[in-house]
PDB file of N, CA and C in Angstrom:
ATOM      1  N   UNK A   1     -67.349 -55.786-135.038  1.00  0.00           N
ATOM      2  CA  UNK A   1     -68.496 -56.674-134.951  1.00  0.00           C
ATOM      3  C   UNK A   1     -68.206 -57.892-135.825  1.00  0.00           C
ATOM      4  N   UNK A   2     -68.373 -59.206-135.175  1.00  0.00           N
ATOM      5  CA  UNK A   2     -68.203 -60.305-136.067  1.00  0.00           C
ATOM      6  C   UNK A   2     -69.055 -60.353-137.329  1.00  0.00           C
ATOM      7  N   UNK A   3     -70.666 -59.980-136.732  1.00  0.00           N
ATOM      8  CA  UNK A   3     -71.353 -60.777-137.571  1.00  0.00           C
ATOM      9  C   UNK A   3     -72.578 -59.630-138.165  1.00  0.00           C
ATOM     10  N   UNK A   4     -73.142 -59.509-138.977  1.00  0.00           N
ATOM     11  CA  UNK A   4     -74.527 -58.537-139.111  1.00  0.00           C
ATOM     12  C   UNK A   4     -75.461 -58.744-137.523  1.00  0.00           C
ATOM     13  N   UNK A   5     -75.741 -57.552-137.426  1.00  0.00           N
ATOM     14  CA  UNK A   5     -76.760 -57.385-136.225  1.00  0.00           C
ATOM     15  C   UNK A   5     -77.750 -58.784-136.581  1.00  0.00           C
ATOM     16  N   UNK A   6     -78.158 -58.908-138.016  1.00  0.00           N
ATOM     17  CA  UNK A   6     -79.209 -59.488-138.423  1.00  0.00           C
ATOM     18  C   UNK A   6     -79.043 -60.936-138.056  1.00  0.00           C
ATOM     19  N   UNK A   7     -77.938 -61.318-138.083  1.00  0.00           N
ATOM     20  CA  UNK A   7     -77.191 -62.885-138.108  1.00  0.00           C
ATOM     21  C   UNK A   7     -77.212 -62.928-136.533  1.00  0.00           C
ATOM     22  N   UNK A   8     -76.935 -61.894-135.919  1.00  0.00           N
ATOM     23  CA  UNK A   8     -75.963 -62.654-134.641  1.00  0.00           C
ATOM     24  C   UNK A   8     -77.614 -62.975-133.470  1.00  0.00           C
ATOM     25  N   UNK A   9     -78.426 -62.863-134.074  1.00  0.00           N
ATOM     26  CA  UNK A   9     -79.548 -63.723-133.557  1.00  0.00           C
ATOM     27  C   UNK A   9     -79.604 -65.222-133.263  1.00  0.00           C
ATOM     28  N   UNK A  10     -78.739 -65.775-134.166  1.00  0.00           N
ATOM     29  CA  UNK A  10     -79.196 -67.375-134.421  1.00  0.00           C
ATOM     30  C   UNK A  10     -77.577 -67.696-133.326  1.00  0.00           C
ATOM     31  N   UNK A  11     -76.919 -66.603-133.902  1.00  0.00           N
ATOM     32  CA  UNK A  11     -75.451 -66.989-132.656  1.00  0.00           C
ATOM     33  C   UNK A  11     -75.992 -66.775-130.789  1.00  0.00           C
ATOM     34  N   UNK A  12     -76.417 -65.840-130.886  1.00  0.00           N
ATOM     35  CA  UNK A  12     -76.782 -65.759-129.456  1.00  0.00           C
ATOM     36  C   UNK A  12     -78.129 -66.537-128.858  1.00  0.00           C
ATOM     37  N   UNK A  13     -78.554 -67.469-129.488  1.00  0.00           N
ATOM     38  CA  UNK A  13     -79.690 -68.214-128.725  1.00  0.00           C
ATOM     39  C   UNK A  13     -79.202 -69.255-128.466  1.00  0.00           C
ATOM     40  N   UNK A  14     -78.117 -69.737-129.008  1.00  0.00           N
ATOM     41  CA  UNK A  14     -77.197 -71.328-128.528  1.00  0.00           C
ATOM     42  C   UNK A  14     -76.978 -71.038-127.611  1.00  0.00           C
ATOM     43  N   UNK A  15     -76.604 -72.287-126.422  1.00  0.00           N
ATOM     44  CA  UNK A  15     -76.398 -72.302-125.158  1.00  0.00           C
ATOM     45  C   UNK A  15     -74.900 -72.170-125.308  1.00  0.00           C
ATOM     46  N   UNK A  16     -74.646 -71.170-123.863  1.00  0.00           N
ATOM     47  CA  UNK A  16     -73.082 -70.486-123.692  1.00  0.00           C
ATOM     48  C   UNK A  16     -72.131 -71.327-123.946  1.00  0.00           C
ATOM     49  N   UNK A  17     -71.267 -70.976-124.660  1.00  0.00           N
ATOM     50  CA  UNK A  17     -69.809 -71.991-124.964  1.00  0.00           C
ATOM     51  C   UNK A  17     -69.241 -72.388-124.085  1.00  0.00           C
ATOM     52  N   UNK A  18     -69.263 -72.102-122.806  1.00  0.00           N
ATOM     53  CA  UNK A  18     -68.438 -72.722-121.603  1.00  0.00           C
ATOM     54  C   UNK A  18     -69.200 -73.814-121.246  1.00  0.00           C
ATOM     55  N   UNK A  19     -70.644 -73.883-121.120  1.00  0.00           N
ATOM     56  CA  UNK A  19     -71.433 -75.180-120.918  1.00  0.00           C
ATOM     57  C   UNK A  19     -70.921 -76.025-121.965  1.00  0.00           C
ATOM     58  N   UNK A  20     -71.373 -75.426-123.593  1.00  0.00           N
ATOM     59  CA  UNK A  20     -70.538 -76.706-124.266  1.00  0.00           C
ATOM     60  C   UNK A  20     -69.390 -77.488-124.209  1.00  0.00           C
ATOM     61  N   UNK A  21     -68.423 -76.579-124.240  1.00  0.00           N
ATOM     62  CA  UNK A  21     -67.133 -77.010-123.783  1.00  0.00           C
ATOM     63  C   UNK A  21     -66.829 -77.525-122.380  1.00  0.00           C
ATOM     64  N   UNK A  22     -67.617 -77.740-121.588  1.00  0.00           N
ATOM     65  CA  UNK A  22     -68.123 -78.059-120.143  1.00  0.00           C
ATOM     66  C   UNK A  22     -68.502 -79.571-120.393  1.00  0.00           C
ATOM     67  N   UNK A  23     -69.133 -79.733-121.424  1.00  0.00           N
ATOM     68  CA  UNK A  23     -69.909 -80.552-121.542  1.00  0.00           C
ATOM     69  C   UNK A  23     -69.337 -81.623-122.657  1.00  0.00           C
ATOM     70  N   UNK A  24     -68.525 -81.042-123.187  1.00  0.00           N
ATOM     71  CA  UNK A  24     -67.901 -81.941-124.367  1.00  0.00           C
ATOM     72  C   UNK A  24     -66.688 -82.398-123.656  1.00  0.00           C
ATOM     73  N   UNK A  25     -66.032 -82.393-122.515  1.00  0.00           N
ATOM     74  CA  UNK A  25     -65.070 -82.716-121.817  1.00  0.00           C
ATOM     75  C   UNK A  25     -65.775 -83.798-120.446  1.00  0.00           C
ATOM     76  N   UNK A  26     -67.122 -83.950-120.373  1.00  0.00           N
ATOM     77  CA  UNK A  26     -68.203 -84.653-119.113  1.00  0.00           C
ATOM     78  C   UNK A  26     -67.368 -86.033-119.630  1.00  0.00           C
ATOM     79  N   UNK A  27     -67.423 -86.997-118.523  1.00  0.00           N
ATOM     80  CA  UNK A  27     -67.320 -88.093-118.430  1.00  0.00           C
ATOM     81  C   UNK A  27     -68.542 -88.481-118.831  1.00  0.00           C
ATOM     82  N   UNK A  28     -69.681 -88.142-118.271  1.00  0.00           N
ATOM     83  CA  UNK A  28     -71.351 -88.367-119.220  1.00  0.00           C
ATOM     84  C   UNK A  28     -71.208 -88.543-120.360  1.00  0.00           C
ATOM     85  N   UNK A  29     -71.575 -89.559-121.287  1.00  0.00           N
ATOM     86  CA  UNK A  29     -71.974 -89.829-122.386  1.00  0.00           C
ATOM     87  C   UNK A  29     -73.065 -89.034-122.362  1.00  0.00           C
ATOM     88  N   UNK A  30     -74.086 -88.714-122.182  1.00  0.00           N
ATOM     89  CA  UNK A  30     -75.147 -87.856-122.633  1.00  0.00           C
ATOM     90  C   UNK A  30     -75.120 -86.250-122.776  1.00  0.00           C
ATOM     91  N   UNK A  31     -74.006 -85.840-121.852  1.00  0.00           N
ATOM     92  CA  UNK A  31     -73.802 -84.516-121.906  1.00  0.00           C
ATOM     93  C   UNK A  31     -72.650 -84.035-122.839  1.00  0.00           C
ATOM     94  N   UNK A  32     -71.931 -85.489-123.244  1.00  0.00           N
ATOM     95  CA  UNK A  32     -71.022 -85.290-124.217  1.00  0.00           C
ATOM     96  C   UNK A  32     -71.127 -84.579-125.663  1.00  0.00           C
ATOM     97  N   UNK A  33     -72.312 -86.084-125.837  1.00  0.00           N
ATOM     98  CA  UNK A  33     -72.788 -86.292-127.217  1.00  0.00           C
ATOM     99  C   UNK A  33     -73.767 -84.790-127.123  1.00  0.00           C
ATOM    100  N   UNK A  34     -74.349 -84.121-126.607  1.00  0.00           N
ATOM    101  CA  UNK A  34     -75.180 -83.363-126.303  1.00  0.00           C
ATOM    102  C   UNK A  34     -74.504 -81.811-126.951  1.00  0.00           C
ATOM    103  N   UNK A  35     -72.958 -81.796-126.164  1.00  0.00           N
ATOM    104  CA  UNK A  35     -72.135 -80.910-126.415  1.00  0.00           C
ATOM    105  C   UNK A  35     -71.345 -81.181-127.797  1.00  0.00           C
ATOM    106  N   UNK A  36     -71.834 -82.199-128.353  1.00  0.00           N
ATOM    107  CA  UNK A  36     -70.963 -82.709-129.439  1.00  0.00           C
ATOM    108  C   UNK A  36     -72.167 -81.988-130.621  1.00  0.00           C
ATOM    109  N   UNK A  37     -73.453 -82.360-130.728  1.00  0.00           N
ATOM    110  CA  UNK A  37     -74.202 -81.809-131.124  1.00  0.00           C
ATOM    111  C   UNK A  37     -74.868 -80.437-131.445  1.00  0.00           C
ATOM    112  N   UNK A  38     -74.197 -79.659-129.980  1.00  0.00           N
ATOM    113  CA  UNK A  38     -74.265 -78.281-129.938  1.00  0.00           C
ATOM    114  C   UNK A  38     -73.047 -77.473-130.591  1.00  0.00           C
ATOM    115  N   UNK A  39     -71.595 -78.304-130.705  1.00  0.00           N
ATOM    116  CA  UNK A  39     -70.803 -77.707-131.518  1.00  0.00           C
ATOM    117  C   UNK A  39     -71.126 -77.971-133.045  1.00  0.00           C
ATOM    118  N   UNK A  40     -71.262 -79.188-133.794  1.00  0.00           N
ATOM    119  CA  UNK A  40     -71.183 -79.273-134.955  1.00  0.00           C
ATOM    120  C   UNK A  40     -72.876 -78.498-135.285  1.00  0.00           C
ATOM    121  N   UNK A  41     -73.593 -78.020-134.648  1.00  0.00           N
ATOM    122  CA  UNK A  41     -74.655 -76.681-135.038  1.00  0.00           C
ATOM    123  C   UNK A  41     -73.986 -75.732-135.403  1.00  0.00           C
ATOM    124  N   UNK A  42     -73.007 -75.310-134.114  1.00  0.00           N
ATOM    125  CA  UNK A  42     -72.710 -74.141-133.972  1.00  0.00           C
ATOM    126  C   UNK A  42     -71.728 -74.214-135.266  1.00  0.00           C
ATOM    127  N   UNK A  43     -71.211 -75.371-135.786  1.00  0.00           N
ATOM    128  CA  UNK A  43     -70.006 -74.765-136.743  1.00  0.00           C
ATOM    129  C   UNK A  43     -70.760 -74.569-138.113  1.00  0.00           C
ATOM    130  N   UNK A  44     -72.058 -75.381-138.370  1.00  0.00           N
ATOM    131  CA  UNK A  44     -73.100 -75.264-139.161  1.00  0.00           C
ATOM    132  C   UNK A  44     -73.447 -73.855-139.485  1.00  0.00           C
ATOM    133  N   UNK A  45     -73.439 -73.214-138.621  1.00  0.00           N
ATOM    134  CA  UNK A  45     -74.421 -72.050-138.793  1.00  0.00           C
ATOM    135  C   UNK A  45     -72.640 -71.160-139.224  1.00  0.00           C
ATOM    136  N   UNK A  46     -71.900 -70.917-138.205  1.00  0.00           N
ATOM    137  CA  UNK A  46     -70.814 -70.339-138.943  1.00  0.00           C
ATOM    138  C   UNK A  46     -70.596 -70.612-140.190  1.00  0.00           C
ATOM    139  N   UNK A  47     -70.096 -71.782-140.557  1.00  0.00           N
ATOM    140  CA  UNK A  47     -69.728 -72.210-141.802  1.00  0.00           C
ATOM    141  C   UNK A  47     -70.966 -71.324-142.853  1.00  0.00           C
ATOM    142  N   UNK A  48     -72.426 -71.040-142.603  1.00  0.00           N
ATOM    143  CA  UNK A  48     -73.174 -70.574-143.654  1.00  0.00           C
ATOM    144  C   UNK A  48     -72.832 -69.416-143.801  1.00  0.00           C
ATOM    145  N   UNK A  49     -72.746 -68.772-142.384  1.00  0.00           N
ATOM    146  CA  UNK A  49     -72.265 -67.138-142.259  1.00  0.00           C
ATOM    147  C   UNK A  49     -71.124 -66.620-143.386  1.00  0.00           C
ATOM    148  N   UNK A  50     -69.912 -67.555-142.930  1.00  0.00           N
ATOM    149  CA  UNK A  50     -68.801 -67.087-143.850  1.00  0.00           C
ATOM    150  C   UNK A  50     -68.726 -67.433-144.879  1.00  0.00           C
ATOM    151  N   UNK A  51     -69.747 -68.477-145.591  1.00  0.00           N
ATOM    152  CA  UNK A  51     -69.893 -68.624-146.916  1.00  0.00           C
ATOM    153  C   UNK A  51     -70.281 -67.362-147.616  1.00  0.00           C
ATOM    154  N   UNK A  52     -71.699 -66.940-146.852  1.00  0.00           N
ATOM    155  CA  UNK A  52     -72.463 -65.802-147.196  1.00  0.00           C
ATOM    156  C   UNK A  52     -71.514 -64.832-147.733  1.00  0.00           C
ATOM    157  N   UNK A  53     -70.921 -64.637-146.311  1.00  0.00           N
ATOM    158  CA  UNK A  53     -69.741 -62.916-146.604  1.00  0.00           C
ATOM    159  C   UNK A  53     -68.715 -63.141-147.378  1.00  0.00           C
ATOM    160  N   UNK A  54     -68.116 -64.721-147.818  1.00  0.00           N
ATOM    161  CA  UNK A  54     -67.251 -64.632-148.741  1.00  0.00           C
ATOM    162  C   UNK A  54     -68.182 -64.490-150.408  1.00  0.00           C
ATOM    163  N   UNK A  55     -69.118 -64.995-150.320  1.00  0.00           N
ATOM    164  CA  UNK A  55     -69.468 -64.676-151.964  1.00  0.00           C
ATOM    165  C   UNK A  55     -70.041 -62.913-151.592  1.00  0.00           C
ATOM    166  N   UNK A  56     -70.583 -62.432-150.962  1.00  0.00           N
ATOM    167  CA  UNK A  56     -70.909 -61.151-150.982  1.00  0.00           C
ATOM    168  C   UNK A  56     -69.799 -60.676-151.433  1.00  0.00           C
ATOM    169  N   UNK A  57     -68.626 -60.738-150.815  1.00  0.00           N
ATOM    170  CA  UNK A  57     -67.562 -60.495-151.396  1.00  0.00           C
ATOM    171  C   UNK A  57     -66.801 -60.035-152.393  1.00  0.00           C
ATOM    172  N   UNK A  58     -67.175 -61.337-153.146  1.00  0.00           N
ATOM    173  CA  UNK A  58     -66.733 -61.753-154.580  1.00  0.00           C
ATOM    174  C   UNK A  58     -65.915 -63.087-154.545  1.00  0.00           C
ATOM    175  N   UNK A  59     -65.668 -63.575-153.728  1.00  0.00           N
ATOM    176  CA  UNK A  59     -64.559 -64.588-153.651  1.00  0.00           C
ATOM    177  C   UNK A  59     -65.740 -65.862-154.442  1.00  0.00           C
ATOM    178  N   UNK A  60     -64.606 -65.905-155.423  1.00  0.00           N
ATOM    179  CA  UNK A  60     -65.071 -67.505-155.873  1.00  0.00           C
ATOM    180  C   UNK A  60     -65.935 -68.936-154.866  1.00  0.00           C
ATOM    181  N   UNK A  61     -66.157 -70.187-155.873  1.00  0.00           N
ATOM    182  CA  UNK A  61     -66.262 -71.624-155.297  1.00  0.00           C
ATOM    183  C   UNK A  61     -64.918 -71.602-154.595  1.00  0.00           C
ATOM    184  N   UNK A  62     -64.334 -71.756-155.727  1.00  0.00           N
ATOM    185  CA  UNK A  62     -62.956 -72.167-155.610  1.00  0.00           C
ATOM    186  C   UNK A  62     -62.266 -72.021-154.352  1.00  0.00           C
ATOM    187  N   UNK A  63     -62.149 -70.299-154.266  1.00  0.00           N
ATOM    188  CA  UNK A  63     -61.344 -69.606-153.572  1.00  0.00           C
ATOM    189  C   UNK A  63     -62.416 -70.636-151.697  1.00  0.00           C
ATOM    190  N   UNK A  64     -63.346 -71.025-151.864  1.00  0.00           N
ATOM    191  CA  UNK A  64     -64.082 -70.744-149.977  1.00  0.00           C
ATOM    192  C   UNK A  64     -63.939 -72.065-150.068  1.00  0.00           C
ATOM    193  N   UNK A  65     -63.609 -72.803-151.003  1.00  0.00           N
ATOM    194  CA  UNK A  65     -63.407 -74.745-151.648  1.00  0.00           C
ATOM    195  C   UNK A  65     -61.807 -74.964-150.171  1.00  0.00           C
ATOM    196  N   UNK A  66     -61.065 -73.815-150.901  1.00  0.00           N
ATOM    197  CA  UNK A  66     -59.585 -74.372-150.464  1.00  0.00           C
ATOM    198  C   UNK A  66     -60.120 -74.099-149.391  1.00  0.00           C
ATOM    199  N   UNK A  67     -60.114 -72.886-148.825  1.00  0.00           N
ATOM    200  CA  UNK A  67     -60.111 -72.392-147.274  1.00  0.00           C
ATOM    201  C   UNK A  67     -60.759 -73.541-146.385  1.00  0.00           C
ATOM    202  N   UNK A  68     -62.005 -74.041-147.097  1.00  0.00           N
ATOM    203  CA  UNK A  68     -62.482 -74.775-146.047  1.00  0.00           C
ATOM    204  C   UNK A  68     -61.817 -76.768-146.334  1.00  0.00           C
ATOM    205  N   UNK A  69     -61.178 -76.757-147.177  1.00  0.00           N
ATOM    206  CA  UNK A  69     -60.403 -77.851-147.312  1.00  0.00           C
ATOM    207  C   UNK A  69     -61.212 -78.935-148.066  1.00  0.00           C
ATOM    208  N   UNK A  70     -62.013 -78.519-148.825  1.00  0.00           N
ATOM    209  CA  UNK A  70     -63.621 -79.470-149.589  1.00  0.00           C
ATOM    210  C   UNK A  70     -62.666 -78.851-150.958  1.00  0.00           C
ATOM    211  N   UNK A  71     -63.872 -80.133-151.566  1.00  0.00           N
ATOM    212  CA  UNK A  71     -63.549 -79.510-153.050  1.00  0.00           C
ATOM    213  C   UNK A  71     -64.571 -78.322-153.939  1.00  0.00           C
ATOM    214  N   UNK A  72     -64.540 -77.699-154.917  1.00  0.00           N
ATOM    215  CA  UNK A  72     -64.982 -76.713-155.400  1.00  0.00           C
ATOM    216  C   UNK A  72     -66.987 -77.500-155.188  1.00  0.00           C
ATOM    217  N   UNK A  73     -66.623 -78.779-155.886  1.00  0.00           N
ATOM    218  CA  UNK A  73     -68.112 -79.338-155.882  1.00  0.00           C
ATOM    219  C   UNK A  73     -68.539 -79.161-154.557  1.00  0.00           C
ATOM    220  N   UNK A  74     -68.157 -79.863-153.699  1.00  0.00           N
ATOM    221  CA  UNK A  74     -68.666 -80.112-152.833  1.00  0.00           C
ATOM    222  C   UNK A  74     -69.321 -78.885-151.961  1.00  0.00           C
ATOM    223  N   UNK A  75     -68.443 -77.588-152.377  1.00  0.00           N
ATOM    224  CA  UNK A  75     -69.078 -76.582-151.693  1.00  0.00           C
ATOM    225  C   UNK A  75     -70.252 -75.691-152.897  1.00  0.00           C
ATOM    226  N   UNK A  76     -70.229 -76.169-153.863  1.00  0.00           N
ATOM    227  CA  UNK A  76     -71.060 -75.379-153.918  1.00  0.00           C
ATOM    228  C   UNK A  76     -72.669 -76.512-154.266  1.00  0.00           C
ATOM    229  N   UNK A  77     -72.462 -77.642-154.593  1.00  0.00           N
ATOM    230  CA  UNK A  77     -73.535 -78.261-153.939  1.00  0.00           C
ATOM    231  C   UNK A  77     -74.198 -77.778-152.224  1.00  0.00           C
ATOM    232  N   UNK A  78     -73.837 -77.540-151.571  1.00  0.00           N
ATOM    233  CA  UNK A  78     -74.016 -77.581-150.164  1.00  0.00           C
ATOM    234  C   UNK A  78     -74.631 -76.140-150.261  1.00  0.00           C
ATOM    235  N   UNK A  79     -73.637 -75.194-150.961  1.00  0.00           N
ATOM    236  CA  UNK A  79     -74.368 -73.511-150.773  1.00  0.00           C
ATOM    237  C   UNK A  79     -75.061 -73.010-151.987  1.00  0.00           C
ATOM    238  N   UNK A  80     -75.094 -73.636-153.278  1.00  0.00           N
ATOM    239  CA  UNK A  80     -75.094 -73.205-154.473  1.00  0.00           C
ATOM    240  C   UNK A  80     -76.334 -72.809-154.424  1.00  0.00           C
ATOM    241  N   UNK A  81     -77.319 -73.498-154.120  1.00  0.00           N
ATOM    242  CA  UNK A  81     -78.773 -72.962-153.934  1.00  0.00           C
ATOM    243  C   UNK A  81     -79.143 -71.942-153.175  1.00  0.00           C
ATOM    244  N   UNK A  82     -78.658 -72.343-151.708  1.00  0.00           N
ATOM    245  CA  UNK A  82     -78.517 -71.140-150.187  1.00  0.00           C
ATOM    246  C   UNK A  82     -78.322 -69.995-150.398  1.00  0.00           C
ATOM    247  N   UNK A  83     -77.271 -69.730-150.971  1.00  0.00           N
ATOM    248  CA  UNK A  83     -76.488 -68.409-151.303  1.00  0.00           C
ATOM    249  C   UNK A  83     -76.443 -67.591-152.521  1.00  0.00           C
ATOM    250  N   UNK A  84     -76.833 -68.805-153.655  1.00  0.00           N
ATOM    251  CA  UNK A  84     -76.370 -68.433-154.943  1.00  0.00           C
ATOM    252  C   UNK A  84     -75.554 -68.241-155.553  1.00  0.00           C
ATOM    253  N   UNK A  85     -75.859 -68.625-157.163  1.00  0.00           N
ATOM    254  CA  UNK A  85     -74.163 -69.440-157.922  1.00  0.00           C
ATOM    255  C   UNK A  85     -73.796 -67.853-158.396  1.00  0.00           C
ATOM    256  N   UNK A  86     -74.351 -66.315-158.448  1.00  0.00           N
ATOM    257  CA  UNK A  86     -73.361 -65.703-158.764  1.00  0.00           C
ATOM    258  C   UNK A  86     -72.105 -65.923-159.688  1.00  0.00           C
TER     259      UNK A  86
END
């Protein structure tokens, strides 16, 4: 299982990835930007997920800083509150 039963709620109400990716390849400007919008959600909501399970973890700022290619600040401004500084 990727995700907690509890989580994969907010994953399964986005519209199917083949429409996005359907849609992020449209010659339409509107269905582009549309699909452009529906991915950077979708990476939104991941990105919180695996923050979550990496500090549940134990893994440092630091350590989820590199992985995601930000600096230590920058990620934990963004989650420090969300998740907690632990």
């Amino acid at each position: 299982m990727l995700t907690n039963p509890d989580r994969q709620l907010m994953l399964t109400s986005m519209e199917p990835v083949l429409e996005i990716a359907q849609g992020a390849t449209s010659n339409d400007p509107d269905a582009g930007l549309r699909a452009v919008a529906a991915l950077r959600a979708l990476t939104e909501r991941l990105e919180v997920l695996q923050v979550q399970s990496a500090r549940d973890l134990g893994w440092s700022w630091q350590d989820i800083a590199e992985r995601l290619g930000v600096t230590k600040q920058t990620v934990h401004r963004k989650y420090g509150r969300r998740i907690g500084r632990r």
